[in-house]
PDB file of N, CA and C in Angstrom:
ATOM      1  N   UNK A   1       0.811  -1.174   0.000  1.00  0.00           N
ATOM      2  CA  UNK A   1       0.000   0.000   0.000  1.00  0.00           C
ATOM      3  C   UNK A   1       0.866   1.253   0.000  1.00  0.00           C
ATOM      4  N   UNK A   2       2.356   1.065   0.449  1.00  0.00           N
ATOM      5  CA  UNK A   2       2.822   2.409   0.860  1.00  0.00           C
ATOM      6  C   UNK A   2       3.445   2.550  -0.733  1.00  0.00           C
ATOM      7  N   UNK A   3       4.084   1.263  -1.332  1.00  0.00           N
ATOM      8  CA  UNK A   3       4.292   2.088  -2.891  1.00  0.00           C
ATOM      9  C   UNK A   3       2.899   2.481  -3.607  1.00  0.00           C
ATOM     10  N   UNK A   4       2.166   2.338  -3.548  1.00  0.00           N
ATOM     11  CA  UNK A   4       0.471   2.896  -4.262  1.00  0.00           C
ATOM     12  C   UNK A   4       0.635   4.282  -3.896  1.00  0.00           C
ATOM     13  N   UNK A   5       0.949   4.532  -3.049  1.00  0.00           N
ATOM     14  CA  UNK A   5       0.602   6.156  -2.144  1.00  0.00           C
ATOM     15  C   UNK A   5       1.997   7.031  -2.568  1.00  0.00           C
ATOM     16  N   UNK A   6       3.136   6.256  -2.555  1.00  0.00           N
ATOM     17  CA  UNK A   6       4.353   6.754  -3.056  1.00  0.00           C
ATOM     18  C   UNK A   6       4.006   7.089  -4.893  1.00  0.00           C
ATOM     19  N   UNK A   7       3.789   6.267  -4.964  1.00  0.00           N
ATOM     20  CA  UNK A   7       3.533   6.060  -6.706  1.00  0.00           C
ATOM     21  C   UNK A   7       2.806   7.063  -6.994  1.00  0.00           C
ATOM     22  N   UNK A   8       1.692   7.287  -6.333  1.00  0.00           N
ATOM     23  CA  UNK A   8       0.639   8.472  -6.529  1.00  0.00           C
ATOM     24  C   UNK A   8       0.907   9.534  -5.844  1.00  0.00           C
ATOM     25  N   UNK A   9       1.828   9.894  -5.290  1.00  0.00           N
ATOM     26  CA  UNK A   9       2.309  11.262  -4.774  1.00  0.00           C
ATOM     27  C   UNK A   9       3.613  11.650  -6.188  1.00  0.00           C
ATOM     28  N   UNK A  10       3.894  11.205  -6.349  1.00  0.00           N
ATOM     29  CA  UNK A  10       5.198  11.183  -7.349  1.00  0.00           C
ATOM     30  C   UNK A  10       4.275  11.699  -8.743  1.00  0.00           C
ATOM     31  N   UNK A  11       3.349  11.175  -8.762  1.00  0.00           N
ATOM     32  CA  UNK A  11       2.260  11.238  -9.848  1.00  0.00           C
ATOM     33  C   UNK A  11       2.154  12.589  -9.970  1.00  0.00           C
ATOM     34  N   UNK A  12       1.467  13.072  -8.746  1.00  0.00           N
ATOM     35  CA  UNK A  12       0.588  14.189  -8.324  1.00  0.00           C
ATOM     36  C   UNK A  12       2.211  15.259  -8.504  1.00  0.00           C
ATOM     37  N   UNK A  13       2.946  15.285  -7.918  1.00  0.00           N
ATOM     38  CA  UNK A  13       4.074  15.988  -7.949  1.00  0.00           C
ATOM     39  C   UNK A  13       4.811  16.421  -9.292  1.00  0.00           C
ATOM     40  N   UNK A  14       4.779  15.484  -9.667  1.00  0.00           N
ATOM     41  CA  UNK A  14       5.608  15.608 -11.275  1.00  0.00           C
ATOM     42  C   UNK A  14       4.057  15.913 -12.161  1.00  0.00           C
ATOM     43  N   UNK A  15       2.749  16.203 -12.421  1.00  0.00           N
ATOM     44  CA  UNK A  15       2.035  16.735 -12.644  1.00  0.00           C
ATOM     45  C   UNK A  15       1.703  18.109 -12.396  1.00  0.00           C
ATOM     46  N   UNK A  16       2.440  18.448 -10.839  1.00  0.00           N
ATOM     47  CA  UNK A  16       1.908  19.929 -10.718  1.00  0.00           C
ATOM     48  C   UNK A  16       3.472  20.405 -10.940  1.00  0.00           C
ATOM     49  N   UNK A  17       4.918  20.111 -11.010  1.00  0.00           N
ATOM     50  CA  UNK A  17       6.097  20.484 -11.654  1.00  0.00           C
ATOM     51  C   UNK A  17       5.594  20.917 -13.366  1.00  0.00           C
ATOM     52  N   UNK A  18       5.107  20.092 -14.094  1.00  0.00           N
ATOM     53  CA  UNK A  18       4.694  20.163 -15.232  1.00  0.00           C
ATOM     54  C   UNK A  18       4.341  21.501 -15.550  1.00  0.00           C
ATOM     55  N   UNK A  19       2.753  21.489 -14.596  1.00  0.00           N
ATOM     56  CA  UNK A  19       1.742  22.919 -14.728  1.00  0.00           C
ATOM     57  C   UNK A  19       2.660  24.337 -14.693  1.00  0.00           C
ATOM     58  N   UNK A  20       3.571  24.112 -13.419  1.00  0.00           N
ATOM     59  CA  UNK A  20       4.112  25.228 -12.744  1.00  0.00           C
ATOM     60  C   UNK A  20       5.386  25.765 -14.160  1.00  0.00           C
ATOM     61  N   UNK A  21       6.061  24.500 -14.930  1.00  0.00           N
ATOM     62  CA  UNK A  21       6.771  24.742 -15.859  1.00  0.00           C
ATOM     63  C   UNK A  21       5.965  25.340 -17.120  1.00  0.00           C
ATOM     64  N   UNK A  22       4.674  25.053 -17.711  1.00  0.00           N
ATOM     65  CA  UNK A  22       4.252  25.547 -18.734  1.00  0.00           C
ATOM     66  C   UNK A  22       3.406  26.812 -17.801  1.00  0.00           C
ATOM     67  N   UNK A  23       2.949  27.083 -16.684  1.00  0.00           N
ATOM     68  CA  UNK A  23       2.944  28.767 -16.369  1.00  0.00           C
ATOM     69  C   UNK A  23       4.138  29.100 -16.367  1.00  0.00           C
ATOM     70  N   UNK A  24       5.463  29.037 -16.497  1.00  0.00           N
ATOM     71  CA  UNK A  24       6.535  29.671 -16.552  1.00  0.00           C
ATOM     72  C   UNK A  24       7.122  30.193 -17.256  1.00  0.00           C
ATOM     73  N   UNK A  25       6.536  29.362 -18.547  1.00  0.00           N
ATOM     74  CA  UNK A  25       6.844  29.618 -20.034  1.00  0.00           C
ATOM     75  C   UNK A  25       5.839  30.570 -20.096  1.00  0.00           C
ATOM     76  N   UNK A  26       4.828  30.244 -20.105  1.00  0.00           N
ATOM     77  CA  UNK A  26       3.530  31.275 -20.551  1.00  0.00           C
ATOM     78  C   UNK A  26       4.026  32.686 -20.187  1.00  0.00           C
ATOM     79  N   UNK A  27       4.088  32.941 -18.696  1.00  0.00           N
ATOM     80  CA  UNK A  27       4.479  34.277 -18.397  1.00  0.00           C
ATOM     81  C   UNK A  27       5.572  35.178 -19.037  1.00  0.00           C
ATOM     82  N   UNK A  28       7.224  33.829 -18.906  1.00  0.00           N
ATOM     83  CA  UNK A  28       7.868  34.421 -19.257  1.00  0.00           C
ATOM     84  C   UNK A  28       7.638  35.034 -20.495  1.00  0.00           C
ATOM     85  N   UNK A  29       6.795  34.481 -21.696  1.00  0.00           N
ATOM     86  CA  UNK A  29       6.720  34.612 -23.108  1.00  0.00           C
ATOM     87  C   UNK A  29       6.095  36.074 -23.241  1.00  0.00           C
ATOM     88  N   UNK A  30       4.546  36.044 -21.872  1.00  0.00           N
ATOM     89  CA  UNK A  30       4.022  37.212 -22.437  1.00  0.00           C
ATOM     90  C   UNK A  30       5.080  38.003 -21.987  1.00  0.00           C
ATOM     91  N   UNK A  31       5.975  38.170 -20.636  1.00  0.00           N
ATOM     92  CA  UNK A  31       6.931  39.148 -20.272  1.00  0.00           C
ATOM     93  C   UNK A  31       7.807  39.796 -21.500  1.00  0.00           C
ATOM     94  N   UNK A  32       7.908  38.787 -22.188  1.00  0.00           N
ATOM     95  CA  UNK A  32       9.174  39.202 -23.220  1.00  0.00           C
ATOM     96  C   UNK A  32       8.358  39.706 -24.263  1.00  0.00           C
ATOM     97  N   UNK A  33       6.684  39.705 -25.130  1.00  0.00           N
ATOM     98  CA  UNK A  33       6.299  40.453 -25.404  1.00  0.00           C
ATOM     99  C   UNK A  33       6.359  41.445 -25.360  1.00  0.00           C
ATOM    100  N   UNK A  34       5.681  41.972 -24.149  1.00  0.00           N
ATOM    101  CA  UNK A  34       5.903  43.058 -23.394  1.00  0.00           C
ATOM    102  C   UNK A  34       6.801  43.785 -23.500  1.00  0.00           C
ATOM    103  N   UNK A  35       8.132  43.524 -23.444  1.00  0.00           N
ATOM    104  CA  UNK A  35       8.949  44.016 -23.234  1.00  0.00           C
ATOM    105  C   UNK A  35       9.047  44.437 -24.654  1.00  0.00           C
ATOM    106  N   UNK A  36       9.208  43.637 -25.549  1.00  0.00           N
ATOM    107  CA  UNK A  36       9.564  44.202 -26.816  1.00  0.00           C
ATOM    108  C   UNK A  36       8.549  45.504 -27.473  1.00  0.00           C
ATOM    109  N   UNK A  37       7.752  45.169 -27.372  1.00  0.00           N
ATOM    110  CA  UNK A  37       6.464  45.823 -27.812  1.00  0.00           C
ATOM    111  C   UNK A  37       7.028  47.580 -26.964  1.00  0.00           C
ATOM    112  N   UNK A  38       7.489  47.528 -25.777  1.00  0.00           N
ATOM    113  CA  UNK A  38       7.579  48.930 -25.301  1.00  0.00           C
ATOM    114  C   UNK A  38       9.040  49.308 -25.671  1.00  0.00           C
ATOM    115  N   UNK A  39       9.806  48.194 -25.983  1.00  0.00           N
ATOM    116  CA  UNK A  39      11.500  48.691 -26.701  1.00  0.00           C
ATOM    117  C   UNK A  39      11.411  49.515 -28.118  1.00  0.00           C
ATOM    118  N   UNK A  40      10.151  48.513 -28.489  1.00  0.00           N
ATOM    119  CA  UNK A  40       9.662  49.049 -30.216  1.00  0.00           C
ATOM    120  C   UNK A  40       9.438  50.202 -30.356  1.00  0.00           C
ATOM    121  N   UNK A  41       8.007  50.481 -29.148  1.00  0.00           N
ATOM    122  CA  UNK A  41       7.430  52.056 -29.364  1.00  0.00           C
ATOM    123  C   UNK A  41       8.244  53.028 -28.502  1.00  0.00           C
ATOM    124  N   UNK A  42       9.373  52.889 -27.695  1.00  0.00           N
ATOM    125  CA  UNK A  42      10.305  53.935 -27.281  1.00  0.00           C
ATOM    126  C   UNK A  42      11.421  54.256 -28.421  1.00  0.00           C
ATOM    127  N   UNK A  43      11.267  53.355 -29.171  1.00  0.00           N
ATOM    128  CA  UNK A  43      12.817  53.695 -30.317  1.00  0.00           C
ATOM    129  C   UNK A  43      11.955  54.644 -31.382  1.00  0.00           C
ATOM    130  N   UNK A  44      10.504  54.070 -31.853  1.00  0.00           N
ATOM    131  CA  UNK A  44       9.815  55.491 -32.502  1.00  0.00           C
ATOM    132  C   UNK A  44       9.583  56.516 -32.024  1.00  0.00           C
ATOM    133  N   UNK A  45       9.448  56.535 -30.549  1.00  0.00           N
ATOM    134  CA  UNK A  45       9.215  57.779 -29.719  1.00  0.00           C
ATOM    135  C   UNK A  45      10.596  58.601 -30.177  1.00  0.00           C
ATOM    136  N   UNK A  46      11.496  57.934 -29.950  1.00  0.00           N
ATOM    137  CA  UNK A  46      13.220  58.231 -30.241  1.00  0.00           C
ATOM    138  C   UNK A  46      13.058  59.024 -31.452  1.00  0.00           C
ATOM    139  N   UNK A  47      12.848  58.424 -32.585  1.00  0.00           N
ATOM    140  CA  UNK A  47      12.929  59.120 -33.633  1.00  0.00           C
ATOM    141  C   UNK A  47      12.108  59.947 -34.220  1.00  0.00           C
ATOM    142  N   UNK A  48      11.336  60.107 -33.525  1.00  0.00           N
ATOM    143  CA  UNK A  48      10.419  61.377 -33.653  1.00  0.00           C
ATOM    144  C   UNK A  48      11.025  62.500 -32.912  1.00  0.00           C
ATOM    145  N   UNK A  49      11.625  61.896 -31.423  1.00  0.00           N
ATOM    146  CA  UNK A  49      12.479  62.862 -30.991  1.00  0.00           C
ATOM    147  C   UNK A  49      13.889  63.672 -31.331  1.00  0.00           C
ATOM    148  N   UNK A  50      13.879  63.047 -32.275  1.00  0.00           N
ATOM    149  CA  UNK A  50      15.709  63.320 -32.911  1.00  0.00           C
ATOM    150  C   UNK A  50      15.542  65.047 -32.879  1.00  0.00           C
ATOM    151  N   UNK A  51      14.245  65.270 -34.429  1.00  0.00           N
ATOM    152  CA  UNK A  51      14.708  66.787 -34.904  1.00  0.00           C
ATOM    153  C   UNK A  51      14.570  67.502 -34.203  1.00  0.00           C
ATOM    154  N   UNK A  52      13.583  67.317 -33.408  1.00  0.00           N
ATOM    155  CA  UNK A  52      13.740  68.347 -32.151  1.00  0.00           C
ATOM    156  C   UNK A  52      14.889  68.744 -31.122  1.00  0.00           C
ATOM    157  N   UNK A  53      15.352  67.518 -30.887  1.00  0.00           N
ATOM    158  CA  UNK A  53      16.365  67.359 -30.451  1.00  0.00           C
ATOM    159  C   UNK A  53      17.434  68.146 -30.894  1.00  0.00           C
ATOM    160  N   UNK A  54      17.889  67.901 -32.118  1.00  0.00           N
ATOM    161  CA  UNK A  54      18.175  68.661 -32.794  1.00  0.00           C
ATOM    162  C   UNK A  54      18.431  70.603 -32.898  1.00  0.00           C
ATOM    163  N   UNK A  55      17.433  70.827 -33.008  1.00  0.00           N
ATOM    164  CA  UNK A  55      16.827  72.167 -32.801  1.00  0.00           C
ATOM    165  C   UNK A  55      17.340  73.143 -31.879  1.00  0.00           C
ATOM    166  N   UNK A  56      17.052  71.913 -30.385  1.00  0.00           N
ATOM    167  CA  UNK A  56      17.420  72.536 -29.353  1.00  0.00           C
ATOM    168  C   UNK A  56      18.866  72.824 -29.684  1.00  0.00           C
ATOM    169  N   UNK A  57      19.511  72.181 -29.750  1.00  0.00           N
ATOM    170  CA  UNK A  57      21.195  71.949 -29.514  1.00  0.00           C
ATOM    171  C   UNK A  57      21.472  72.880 -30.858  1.00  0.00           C
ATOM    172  N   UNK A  58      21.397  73.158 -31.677  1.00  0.00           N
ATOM    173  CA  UNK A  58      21.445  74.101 -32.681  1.00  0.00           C
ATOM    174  C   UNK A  58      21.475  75.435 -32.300  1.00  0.00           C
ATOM    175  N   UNK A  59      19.926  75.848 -31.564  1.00  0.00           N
ATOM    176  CA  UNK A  59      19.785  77.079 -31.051  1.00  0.00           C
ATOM    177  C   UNK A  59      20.896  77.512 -29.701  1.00  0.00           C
ATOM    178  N   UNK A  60      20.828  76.087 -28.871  1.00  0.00           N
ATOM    179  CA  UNK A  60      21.581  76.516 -27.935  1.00  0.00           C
ATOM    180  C   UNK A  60      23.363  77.025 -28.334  1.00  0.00           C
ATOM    181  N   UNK A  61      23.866  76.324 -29.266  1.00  0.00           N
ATOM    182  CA  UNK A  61      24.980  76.617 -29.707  1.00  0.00           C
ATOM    183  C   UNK A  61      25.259  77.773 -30.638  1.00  0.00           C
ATOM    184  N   UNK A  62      24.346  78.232 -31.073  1.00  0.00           N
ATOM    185  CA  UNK A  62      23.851  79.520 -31.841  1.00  0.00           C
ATOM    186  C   UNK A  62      24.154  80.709 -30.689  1.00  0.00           C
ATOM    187  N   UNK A  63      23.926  80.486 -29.422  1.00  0.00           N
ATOM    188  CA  UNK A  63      23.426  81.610 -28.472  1.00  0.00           C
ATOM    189  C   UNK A  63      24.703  81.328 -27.480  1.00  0.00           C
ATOM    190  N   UNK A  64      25.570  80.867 -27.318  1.00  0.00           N
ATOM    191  CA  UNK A  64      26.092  79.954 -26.570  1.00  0.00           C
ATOM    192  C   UNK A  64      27.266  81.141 -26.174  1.00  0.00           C
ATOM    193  N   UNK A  65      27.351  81.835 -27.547  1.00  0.00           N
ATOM    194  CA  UNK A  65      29.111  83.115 -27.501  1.00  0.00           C
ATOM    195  C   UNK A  65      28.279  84.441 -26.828  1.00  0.00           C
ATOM    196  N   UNK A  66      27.051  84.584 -27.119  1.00  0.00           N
ATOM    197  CA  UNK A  66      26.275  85.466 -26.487  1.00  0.00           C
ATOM    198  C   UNK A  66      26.277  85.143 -24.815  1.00  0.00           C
ATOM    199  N   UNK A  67      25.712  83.876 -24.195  1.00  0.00           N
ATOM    200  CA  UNK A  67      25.511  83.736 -22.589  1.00  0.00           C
ATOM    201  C   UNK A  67      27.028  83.459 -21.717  1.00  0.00           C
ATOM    202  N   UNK A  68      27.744  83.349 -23.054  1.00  0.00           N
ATOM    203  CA  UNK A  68      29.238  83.704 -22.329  1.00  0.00           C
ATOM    204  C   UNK A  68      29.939  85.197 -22.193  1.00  0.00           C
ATOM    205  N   UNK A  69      29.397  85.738 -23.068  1.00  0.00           N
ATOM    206  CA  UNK A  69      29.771  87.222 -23.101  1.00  0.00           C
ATOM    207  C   UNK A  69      28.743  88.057 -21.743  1.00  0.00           C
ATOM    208  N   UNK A  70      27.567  87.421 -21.585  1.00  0.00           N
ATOM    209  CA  UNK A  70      26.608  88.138 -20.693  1.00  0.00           C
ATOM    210  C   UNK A  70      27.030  87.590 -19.212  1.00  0.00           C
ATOM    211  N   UNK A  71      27.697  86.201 -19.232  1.00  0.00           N
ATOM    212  CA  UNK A  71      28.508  86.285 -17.706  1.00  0.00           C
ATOM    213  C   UNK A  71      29.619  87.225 -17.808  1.00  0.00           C
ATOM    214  N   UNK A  72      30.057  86.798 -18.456  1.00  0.00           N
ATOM    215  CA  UNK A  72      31.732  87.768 -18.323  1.00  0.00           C
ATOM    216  C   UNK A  72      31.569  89.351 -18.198  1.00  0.00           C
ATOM    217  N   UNK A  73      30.506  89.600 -18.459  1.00  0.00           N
ATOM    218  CA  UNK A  73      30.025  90.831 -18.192  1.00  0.00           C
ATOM    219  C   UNK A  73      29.677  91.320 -16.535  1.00  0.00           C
ATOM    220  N   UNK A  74      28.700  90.131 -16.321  1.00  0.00           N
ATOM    221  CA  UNK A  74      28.441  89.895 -14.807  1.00  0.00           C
ATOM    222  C   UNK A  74      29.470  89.924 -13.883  1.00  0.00           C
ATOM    223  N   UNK A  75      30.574  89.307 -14.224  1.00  0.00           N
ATOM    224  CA  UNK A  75      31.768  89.088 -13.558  1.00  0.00           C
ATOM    225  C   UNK A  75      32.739  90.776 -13.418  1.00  0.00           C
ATOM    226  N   UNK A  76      32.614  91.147 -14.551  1.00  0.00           N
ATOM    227  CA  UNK A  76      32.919  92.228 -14.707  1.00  0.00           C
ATOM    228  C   UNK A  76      32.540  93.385 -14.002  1.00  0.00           C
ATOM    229  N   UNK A  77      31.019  93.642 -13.637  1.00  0.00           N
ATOM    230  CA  UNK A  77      30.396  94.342 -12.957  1.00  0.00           C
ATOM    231  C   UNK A  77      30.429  94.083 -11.643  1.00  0.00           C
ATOM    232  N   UNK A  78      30.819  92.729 -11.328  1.00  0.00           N
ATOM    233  CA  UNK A  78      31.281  91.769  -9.854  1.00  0.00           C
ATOM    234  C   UNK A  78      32.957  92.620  -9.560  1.00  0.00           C
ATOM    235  N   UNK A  79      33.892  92.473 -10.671  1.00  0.00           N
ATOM    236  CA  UNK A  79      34.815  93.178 -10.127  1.00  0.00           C
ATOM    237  C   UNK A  79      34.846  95.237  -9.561  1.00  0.00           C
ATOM    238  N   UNK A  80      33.789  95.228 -10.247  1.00  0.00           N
ATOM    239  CA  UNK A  80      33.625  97.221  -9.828  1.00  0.00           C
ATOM    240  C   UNK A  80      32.672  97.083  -8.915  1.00  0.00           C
ATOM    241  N   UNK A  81      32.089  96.586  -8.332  1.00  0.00           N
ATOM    242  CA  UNK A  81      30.747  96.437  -7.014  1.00  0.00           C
ATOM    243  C   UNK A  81      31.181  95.301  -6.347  1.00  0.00           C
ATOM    244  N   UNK A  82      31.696  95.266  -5.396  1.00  0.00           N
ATOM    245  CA  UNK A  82      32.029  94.160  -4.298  1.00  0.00           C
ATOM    246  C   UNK A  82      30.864  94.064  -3.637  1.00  0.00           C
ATOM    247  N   UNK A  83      29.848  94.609  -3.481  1.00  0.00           N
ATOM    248  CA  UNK A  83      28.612  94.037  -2.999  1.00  0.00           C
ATOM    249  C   UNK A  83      27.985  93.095  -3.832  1.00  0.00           C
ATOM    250  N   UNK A  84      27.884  92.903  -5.186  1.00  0.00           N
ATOM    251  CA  UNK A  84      27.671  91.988  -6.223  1.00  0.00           C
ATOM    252  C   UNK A  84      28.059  90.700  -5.994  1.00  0.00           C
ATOM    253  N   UNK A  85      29.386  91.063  -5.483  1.00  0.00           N
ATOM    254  CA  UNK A  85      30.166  89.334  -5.557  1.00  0.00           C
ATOM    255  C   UNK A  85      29.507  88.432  -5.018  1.00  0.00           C
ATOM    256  N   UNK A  86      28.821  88.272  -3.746  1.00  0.00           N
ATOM    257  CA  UNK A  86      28.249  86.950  -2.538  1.00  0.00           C
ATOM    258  C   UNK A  86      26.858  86.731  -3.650  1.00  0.00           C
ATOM    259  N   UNK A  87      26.268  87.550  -5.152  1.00  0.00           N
ATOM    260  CA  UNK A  87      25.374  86.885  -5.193  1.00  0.00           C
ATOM    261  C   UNK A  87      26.367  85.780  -6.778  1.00  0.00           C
ATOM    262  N   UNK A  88      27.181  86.824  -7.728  1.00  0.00           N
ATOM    263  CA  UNK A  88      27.938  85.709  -8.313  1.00  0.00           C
ATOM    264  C   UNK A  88      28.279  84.238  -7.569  1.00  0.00           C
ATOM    265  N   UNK A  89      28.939  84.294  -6.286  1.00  0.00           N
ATOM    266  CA  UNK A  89      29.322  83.270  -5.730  1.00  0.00           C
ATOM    267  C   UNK A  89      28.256  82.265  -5.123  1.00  0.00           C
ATOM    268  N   UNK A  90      27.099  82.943  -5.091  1.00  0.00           N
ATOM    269  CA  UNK A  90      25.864  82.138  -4.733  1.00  0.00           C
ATOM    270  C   UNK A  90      25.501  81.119  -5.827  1.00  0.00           C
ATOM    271  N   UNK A  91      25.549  81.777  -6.958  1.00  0.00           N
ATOM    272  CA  UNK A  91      25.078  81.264  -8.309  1.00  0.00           C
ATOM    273  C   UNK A  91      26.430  80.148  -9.192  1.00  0.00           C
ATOM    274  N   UNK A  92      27.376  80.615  -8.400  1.00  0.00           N
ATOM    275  CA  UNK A  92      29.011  79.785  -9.075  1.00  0.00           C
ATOM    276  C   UNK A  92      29.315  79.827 -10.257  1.00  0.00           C
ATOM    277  N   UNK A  93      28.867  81.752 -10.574  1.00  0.00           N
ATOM    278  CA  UNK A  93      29.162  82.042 -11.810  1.00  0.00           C
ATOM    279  C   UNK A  93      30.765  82.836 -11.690  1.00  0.00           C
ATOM    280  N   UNK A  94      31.368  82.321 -12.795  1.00  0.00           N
ATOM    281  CA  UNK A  94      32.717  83.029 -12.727  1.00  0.00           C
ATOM    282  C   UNK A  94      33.372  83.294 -14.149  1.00  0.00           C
ATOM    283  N   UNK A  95      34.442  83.761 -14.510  1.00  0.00           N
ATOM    284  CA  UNK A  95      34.688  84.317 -15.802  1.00  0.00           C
ATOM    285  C   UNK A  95      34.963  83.265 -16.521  1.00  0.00           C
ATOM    286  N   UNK A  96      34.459  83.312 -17.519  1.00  0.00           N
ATOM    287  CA  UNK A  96      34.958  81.891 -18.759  1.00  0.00           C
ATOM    288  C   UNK A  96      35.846  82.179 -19.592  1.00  0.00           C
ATOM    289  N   UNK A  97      36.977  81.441 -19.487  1.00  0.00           N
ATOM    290  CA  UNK A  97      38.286  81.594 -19.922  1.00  0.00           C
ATOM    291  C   UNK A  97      38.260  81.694 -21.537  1.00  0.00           C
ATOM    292  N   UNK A  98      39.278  82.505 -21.692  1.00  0.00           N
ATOM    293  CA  UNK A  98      39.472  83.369 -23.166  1.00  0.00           C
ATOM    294  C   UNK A  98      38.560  83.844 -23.827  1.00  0.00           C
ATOM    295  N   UNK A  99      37.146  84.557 -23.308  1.00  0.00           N
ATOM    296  CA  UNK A  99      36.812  85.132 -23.961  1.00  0.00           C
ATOM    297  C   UNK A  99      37.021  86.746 -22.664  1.00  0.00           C
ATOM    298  N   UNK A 100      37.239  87.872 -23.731  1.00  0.00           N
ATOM    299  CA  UNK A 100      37.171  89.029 -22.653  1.00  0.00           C
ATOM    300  C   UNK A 100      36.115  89.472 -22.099  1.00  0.00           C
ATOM    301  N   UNK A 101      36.136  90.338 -21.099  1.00  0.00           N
ATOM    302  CA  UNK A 101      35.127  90.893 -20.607  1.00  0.00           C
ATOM    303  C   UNK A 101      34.060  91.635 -21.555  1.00  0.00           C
ATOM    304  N   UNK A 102      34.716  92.723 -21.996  1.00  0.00           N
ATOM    305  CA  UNK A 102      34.288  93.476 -22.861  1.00  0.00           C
ATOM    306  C   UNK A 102      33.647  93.014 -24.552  1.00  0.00           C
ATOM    307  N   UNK A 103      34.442  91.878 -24.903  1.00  0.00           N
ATOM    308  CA  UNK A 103      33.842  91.058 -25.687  1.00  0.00           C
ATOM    309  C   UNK A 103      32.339  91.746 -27.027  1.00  0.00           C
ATOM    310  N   UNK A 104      32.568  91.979 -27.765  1.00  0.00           N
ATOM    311  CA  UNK A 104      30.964  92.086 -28.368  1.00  0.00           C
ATOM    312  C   UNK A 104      31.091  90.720 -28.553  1.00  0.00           C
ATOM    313  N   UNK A 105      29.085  90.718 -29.014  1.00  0.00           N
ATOM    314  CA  UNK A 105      28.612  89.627 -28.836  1.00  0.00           C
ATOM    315  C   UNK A 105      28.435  88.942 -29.996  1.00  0.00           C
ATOM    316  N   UNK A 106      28.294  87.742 -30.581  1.00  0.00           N
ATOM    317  CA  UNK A 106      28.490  86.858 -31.245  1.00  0.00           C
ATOM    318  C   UNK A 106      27.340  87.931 -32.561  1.00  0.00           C
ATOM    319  N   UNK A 107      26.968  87.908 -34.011  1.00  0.00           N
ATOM    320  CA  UNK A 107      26.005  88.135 -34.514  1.00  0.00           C
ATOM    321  C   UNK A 107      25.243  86.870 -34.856  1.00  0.00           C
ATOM    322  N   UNK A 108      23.962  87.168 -34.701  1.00  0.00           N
ATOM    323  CA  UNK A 108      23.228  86.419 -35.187  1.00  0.00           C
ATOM    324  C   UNK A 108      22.954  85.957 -36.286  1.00  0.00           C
ATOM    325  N   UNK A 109      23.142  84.219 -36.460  1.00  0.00           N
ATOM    326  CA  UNK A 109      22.709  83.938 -37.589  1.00  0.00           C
ATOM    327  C   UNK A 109      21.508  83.279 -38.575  1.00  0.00           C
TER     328      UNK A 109
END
């Protein structure tokens, strides 16, 4: 009687190993769906994002000889007003090397 009960626990065991292996697959499969499906629509998100992207970094480098000339200016007005300085130093703005103070500013293109 005790191999009948052994026999049929072994049964029952390696039946629910089975189940637990094909939910494992199942999940993992939809997981990896999933996953792809949101890798897919972030890489079009991506490339929709490029020109803009773009744009920015264009304009910003466009303006870039200008917001260096408008610190160095700051700095400048920091060296003739010593009351100025504690708010430069608040902000950890300081002169940007080789361009002058006086500097004109880049023209626009």
């Amino acid at each position: 009687m005790s191999t009948e009960n052994n026999s049929s626990e072994i049964s029952v065991l390696r039946n629910q190993v089975f189940v637990l292996l094909v939910a494992l697959i199942v999940i993992s499969g939809t997981l990896t769906v999933y996953l792809f499906r949101q890798a897919s629509m972030a890489g079009k998100d991506l490339e929709q994002l490029k020109p803009q992207a773009t744009q920015v970094i264009n304009g910003f480098n466009q303006n870039q000889q200008l917001m260096v000339n408008f610190i160095n200016q700051l700095v400048a007005y920091g060296q003739t007003h010593p009351d100025f300085k504690p708010v430069l130093a608040k902000y950890g703005i300081a002169p940007v090397p080789g361009v002058p103070a006086g500097a004109p500013a880049a023209p626009k293109k």
